[in-house]
Protein backbone atom coordinates (compact mmCIF):
# COMPACT_ATOMS: atom_id res chain seq x y z
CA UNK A 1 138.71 9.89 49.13
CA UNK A 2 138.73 6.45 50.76
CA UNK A 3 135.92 5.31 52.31
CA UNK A 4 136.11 2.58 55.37
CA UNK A 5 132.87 1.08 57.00
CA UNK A 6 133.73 0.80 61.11
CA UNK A 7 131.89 -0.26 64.12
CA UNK A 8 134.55 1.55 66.03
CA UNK A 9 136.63 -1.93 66.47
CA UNK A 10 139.46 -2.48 68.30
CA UNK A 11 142.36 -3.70 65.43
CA UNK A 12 145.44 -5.38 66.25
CA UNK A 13 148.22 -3.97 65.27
CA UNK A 14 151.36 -5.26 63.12
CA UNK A 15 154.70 -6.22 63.43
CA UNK A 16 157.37 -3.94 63.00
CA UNK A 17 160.54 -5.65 62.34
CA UNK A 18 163.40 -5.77 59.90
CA UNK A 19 163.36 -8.11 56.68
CA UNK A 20 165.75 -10.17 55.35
CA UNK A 21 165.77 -10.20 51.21
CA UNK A 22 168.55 -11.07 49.20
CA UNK A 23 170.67 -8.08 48.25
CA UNK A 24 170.42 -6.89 44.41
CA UNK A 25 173.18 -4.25 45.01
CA UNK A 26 175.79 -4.03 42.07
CA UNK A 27 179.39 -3.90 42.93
CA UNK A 28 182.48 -5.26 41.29
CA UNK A 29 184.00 -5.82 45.11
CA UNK A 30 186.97 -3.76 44.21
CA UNK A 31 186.90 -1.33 46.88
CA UNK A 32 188.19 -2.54 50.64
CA UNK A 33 186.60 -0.51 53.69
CA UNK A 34 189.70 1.20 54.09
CA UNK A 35 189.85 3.08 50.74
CA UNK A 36 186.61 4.39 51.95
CA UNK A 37 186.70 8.14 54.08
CA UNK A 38 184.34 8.39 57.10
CA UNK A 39 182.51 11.25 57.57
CA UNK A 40 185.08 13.28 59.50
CA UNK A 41 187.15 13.07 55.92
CA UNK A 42 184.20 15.02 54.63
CA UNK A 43 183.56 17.17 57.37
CA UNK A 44 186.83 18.67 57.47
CA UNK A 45 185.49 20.45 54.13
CA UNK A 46 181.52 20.18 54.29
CA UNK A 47 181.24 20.82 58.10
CA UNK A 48 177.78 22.15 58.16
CA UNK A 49 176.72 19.11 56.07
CA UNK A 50 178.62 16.72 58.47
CA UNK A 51 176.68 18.28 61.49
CA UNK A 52 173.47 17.86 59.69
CA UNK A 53 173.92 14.26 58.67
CA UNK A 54 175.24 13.67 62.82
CA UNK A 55 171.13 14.21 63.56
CA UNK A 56 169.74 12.38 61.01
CA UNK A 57 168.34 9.11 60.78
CA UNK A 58 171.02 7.84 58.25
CA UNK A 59 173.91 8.23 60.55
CA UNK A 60 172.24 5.87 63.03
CA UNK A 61 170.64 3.19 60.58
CA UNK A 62 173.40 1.02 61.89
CA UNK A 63 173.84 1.71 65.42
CA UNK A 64 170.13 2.61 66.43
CA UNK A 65 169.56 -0.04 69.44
CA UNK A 66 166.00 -0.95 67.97
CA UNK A 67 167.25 -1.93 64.37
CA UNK A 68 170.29 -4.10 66.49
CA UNK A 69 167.73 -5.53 68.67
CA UNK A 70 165.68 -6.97 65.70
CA UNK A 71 168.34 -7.38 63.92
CA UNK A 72 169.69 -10.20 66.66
CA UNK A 73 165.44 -11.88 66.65
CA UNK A 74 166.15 -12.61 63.11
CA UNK A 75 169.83 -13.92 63.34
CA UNK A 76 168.24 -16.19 66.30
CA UNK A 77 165.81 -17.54 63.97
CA UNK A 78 167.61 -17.32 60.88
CA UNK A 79 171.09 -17.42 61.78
CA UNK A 80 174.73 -15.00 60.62
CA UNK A 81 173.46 -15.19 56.85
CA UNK A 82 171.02 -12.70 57.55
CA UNK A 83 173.23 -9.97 58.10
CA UNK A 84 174.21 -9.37 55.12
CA UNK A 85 170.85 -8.83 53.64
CA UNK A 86 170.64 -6.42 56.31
CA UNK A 87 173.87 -3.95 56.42
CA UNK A 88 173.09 -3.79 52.76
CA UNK A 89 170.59 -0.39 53.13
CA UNK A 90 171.58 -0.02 57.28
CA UNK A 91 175.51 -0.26 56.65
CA UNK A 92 175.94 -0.09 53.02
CA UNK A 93 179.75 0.61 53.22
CA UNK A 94 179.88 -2.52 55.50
CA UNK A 95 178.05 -4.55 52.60
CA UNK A 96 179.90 -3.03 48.96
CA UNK A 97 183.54 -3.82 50.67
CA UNK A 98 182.63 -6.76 52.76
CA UNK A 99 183.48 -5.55 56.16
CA UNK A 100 181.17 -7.92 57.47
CA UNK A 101 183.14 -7.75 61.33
CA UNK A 102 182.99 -4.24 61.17
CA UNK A 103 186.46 -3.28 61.51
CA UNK A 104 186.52 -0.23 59.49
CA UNK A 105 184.74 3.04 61.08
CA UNK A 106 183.23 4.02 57.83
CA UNK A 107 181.72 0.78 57.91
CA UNK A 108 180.08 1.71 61.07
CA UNK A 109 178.34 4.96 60.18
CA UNK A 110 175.28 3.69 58.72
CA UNK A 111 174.42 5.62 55.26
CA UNK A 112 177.25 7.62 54.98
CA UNK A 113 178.60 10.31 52.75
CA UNK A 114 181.25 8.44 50.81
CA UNK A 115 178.78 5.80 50.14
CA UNK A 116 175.74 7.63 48.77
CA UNK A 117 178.08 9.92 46.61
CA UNK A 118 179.43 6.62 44.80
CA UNK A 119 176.00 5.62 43.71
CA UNK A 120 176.02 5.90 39.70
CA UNK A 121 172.79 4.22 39.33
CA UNK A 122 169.36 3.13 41.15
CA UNK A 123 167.03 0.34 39.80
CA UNK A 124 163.56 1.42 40.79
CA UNK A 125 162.06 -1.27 40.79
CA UNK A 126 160.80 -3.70 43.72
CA UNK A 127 164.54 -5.10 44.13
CA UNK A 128 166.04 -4.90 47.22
CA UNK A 129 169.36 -2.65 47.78
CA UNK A 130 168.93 -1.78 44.09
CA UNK A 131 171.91 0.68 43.92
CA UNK A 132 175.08 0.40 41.69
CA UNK A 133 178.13 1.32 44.11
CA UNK A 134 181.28 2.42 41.74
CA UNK A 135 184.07 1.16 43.67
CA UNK A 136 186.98 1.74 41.23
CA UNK A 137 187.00 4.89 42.37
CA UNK A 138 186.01 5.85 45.88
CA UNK A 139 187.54 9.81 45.94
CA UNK A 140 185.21 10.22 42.95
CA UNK A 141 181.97 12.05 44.16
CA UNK A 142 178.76 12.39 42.83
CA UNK A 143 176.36 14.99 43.59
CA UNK A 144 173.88 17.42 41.94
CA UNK A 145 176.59 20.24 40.79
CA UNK A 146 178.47 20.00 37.78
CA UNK A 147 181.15 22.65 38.99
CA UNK A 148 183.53 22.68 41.71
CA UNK A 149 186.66 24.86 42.72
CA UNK A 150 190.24 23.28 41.54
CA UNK A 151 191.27 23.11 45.22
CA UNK A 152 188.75 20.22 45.73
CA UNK A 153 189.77 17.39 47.86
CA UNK A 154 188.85 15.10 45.38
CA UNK A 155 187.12 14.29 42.04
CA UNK A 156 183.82 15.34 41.17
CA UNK A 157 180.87 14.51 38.89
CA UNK A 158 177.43 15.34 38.47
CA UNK A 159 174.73 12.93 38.61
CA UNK A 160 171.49 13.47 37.68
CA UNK A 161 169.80 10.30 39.50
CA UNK A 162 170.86 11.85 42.62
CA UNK A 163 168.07 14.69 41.84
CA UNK A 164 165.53 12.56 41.70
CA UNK A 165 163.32 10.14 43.83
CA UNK A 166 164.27 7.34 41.70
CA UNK A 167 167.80 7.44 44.11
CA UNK A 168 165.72 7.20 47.15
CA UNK A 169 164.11 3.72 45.61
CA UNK A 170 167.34 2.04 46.52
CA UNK A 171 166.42 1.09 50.01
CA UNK A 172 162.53 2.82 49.75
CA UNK A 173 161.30 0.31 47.38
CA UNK A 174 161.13 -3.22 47.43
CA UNK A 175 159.10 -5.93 47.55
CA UNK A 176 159.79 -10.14 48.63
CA UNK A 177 161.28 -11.69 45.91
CA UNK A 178 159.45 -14.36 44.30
CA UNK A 179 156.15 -13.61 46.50
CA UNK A 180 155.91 -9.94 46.09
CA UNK A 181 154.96 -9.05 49.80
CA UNK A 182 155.23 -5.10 50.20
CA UNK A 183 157.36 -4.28 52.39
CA UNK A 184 159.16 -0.70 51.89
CA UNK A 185 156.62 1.20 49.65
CA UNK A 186 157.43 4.95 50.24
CA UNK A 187 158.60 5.20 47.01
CA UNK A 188 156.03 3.35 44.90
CA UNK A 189 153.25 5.85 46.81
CA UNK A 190 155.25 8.80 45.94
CA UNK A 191 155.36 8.01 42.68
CA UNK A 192 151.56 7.52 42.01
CA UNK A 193 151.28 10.84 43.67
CA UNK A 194 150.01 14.59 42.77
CA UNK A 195 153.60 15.75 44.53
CA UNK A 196 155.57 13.32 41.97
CA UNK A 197 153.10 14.70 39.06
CA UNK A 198 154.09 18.26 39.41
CA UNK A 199 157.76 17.33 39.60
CA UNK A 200 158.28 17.07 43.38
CA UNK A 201 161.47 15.15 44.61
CA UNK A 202 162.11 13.29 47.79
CA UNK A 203 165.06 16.03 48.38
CA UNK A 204 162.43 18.80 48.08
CA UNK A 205 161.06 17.87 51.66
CA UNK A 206 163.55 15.31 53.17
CA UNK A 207 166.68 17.47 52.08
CA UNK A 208 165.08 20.87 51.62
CA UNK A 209 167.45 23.46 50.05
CA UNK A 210 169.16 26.46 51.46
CA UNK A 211 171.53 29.35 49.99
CA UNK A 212 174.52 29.25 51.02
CA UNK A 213 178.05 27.59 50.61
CA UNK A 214 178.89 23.78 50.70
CA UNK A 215 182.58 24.02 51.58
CA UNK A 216 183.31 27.12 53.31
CA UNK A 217 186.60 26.15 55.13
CA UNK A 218 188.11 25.92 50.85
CA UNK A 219 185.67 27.42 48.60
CA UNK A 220 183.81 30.90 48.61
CA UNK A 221 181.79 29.78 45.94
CA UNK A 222 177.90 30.82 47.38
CA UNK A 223 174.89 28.38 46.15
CA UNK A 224 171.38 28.64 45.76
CA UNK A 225 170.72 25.07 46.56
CA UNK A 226 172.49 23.42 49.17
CA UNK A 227 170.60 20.87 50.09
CA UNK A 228 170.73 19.86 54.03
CA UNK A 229 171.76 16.38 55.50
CA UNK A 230 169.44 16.09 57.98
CA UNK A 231 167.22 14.25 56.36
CA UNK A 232 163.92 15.42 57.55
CA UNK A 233 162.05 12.95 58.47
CA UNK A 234 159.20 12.28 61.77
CA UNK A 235 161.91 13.01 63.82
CA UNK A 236 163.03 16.03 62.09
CA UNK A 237 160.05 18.14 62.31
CA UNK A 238 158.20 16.53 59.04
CA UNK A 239 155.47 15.29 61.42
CA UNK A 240 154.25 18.93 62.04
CA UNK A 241 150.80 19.70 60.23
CA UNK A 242 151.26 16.64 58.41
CA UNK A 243 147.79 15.13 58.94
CA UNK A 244 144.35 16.95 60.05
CA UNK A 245 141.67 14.85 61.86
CA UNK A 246 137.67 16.22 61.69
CA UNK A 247 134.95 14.90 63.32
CA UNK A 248 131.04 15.24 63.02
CA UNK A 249 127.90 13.60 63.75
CA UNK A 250 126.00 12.78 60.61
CA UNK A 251 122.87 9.91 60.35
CA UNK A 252 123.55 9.18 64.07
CA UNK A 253 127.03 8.52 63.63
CA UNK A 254 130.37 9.38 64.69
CA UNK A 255 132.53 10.12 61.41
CA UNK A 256 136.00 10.40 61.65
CA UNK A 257 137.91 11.99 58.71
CA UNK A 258 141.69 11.62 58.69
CA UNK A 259 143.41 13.41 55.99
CA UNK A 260 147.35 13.55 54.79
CA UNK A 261 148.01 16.81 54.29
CA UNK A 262 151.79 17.17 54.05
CA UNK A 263 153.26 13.79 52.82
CA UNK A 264 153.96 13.39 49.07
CA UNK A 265 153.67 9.39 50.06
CA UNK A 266 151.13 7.52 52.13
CA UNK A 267 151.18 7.47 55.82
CA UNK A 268 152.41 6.32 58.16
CA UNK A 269 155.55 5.49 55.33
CA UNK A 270 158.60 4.60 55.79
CA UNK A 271 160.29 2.40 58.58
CA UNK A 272 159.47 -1.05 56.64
CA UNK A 273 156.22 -1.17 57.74
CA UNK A 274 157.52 -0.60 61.08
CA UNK A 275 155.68 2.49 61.88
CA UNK A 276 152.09 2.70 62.70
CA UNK A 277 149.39 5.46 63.09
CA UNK A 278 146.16 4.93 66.02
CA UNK A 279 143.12 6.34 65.77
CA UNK A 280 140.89 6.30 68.79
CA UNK A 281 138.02 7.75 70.07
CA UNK A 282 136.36 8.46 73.55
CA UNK A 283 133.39 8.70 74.66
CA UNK A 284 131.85 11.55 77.88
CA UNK A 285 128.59 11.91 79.43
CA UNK A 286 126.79 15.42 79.86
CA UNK A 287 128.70 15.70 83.12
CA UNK A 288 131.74 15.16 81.68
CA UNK A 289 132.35 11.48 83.13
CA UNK A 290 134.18 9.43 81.04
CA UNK A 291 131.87 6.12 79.10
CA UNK A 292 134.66 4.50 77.19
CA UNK A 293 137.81 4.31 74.88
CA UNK A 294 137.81 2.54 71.70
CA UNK A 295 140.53 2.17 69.13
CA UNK A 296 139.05 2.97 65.66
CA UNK A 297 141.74 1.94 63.00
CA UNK A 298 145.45 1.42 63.15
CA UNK A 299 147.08 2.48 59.98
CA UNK A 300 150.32 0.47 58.38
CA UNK A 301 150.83 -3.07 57.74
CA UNK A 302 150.27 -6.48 59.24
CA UNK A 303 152.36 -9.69 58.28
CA UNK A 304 150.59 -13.65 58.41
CA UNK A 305 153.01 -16.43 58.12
CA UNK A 306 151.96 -19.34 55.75
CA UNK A 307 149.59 -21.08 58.62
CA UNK A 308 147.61 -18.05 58.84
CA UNK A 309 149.48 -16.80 62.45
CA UNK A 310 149.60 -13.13 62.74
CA UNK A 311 151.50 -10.42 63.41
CA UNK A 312 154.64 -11.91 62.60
CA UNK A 313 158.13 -10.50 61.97
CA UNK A 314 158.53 -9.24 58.02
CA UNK A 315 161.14 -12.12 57.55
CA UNK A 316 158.39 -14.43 58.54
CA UNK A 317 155.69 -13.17 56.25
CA UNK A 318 153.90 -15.42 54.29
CA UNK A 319 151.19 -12.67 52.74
CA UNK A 320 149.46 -9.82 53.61
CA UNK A 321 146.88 -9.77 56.80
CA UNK A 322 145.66 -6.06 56.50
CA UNK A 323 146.83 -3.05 54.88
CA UNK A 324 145.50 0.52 55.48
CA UNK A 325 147.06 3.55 54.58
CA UNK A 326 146.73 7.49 53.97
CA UNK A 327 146.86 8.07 50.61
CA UNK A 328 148.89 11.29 49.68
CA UNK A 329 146.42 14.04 49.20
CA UNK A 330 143.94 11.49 50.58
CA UNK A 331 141.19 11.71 53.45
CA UNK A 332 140.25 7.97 54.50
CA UNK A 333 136.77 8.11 56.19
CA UNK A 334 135.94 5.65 59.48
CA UNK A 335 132.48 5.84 61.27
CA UNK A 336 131.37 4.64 65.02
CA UNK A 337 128.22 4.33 66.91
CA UNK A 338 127.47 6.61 69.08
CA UNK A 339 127.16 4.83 73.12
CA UNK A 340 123.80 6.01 74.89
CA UNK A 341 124.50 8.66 76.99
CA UNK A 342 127.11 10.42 75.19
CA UNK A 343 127.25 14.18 74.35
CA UNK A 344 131.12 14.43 73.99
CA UNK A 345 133.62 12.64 71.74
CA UNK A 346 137.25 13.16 71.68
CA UNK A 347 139.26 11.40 69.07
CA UNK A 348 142.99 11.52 68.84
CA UNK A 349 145.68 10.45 66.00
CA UNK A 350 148.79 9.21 67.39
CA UNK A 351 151.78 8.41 65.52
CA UNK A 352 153.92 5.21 66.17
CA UNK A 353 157.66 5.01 65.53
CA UNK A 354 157.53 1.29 66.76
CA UNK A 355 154.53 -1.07 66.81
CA UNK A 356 153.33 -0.48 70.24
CA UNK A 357 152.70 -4.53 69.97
CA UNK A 358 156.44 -4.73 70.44
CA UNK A 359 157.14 -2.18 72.88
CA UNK A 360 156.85 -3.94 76.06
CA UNK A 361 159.20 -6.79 75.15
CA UNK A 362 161.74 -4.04 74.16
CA UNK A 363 161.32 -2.44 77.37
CA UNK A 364 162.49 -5.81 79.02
CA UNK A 365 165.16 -6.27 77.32
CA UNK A 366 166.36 -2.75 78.22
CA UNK A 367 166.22 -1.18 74.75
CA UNK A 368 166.97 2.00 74.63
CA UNK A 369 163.62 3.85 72.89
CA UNK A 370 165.05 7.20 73.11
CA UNK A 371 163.41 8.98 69.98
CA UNK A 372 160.73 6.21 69.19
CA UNK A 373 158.19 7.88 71.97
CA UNK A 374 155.19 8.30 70.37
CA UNK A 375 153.64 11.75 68.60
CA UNK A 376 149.91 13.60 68.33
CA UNK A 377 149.14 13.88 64.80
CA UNK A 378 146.35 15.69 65.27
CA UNK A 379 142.92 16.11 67.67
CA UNK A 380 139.24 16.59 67.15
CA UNK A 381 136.26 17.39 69.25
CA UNK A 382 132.44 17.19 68.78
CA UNK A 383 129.58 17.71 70.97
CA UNK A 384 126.90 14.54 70.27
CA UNK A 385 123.13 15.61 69.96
């Protein structure tokens, strides 16, 4: 348990934007974008699979008009060159062949299948893009199966990294170079975890299995595991139970206790620091009246730039301004004081796909925020004495 001292504080909240790191990706450079097959290739066999991966966060990385919107603030302030740090986990296909116009489609579909099935190795370290893309041969997949019928469309082999978490590390994982600012730490909390202790994998709950068969249009062969493609994620329904929220009066205080419940990683995760999580808290008279609304804590990560300035954009960040997190398996404690004249409190946890600092200039430029509304985590109630 984590425990946080709070005079129920308003906290500014942090920056949500992209970084731009130097790409540690491995690739001889032999494979052009157009030996690559987009995911209609694969679909004409794996058609359930290429439906799932349609919904998921992967098949947008590239297009998703938030990621292009910050991905133009940073060319503005540090020009083209950035891009290619970029496409490197949001268009990887684009980035191992060099399609840096983006003339080929596969280079367009974000994470796709003929990309993450060329992966032979994952550094899991704090590198950047720390995947090793085999490029000599493209029609050679590999998966978690050592066995496939003859009538296969192409080449197969199994790979054990793409089992485990350590494959998810590629682009889940990585720190600044040189200064070691956190930036994508999913990974690194998963690891430290209970989940990862008892053998849990990313897949387990992000690509949860199913019986059934994996190529049905050329293959009867029926599976235990087939593991889906939509990626569960907040969007996907992994939001749902995932944190409880309690609160009591005890020594004349309000205290607040936010636990994760569901997440083998710390919350909010993922995103790049993007995402944030609000607690707040209000206040009612016997009557019912409303006394005031106070933000508590807001959970993720907030970027300074080397005079101090904060939030700032990831690319900008000098150090660290504030972290706060929910551990996995954790319960982080925050206490207020109680107004006069209160005998109701009413706190809420609200989850944050986008920094709501950043919202309203998104709104102006007409981004489309379609899926980034926020989400209730969780509510609590308390009568006050």
């Amino acid at each position: 348990m984590i425990l946080r001292g709070s005079a129920c504080r308003g906290v500014a909240s942090m920056p949500g934007l992209l970084l731009v790191l130097a790409m540690s990706m491995a690739s001889s450079g032999a494979a052009r974008a157009q030996d690559l097959r987009p995911a209609s290739f694969c679909g004409a066999c794996h058609g359930q699979i290429r439906r799932e991966w349609e919904t998921s966060a992967m098949a947008k990385s590239w297009k998703n008009p938030v990621f292009q919107a910050f991905l133009a603030d940073a060319k503005a302030q540090l020009g083209e060159k950035v891009l290619a740090s970029c496409i490197a986990c949001h268009a990887p296909a684009a980035a191992v062949t060099a399609d840096y116009k983006f003339e080929s489609r596969v280079s367009q579909e974000g994470v796709t299948c003929n990309f993450c099935h060329n992966v032979s190795a994952v550094d899991p370290s704090s590198k950047p893009a720390s995947y090793t893309f085999e490029d000599a041969n493209p029609l050679l997949m590999r998966g978690p199966y050592s066995d496939s019928d003859p009538g296969s469309a192409h080449s197969f082999v199994y790979s054990e990294i793409h089992t485990k978490g350590e494959f998810c590390a590629a682009c889940h994982n990585y720190s600044t170079p040189g200064t070691d600012i956190p930036i994508e730490m999913t990974y690194g909390r998963w690891k430290t975890s209970k989940a990862a202790a008892g053998g849990k994998q990313c897949q387990d709950c992000h690509m949860p299995p199913y019986a059934g068969q994996a190529a049905p249009r050329i293959s009867k062969m029926n599976r235990d595991k087939v593991h889906a493609h939509s990626f569960r994620g907040p969007r996907g329904g992994a939001l749902d139970s995932v944190a409880t929220l309690k609160a009591v009066v005890e020594g004349g205080r309000l205290k607040l206790s936010v636990a994760n419940r569901r997440a083998g990683h710390a919350l909010p995760g993922g995103g790049g620091g993007m995402r944030v999580i609000a607690l707040s808290v209000s206040f009612f008279g016997g009557a019912g009246e409303s006394l005031s609304t106070t933000s508590v804590q807001t959970y993720g990560i907030q970027y300074a730039d080397a005079k101090g300035k904060t939030p700032v954009p990831k690319w900008l960040a000098a150090k660290v301004a504030r972290q706060t997190e929910i551990p996995p398996e954790g319960t982080v404690v925050e206490w207020c004081q109680i107004p006069p004249k209160a005998k109701k409190a009413r706190a809420i946890l609200v989850y944050h796909f986008i920094d709501p600092a950043y919202v309203p200039a998104l709104k102006q430029r007409q981004v489309d925020l379609t899926g980034h509304q926020p989400v209730v985590l969780a509510r609590a109630e308390t009568k006050l004495p």
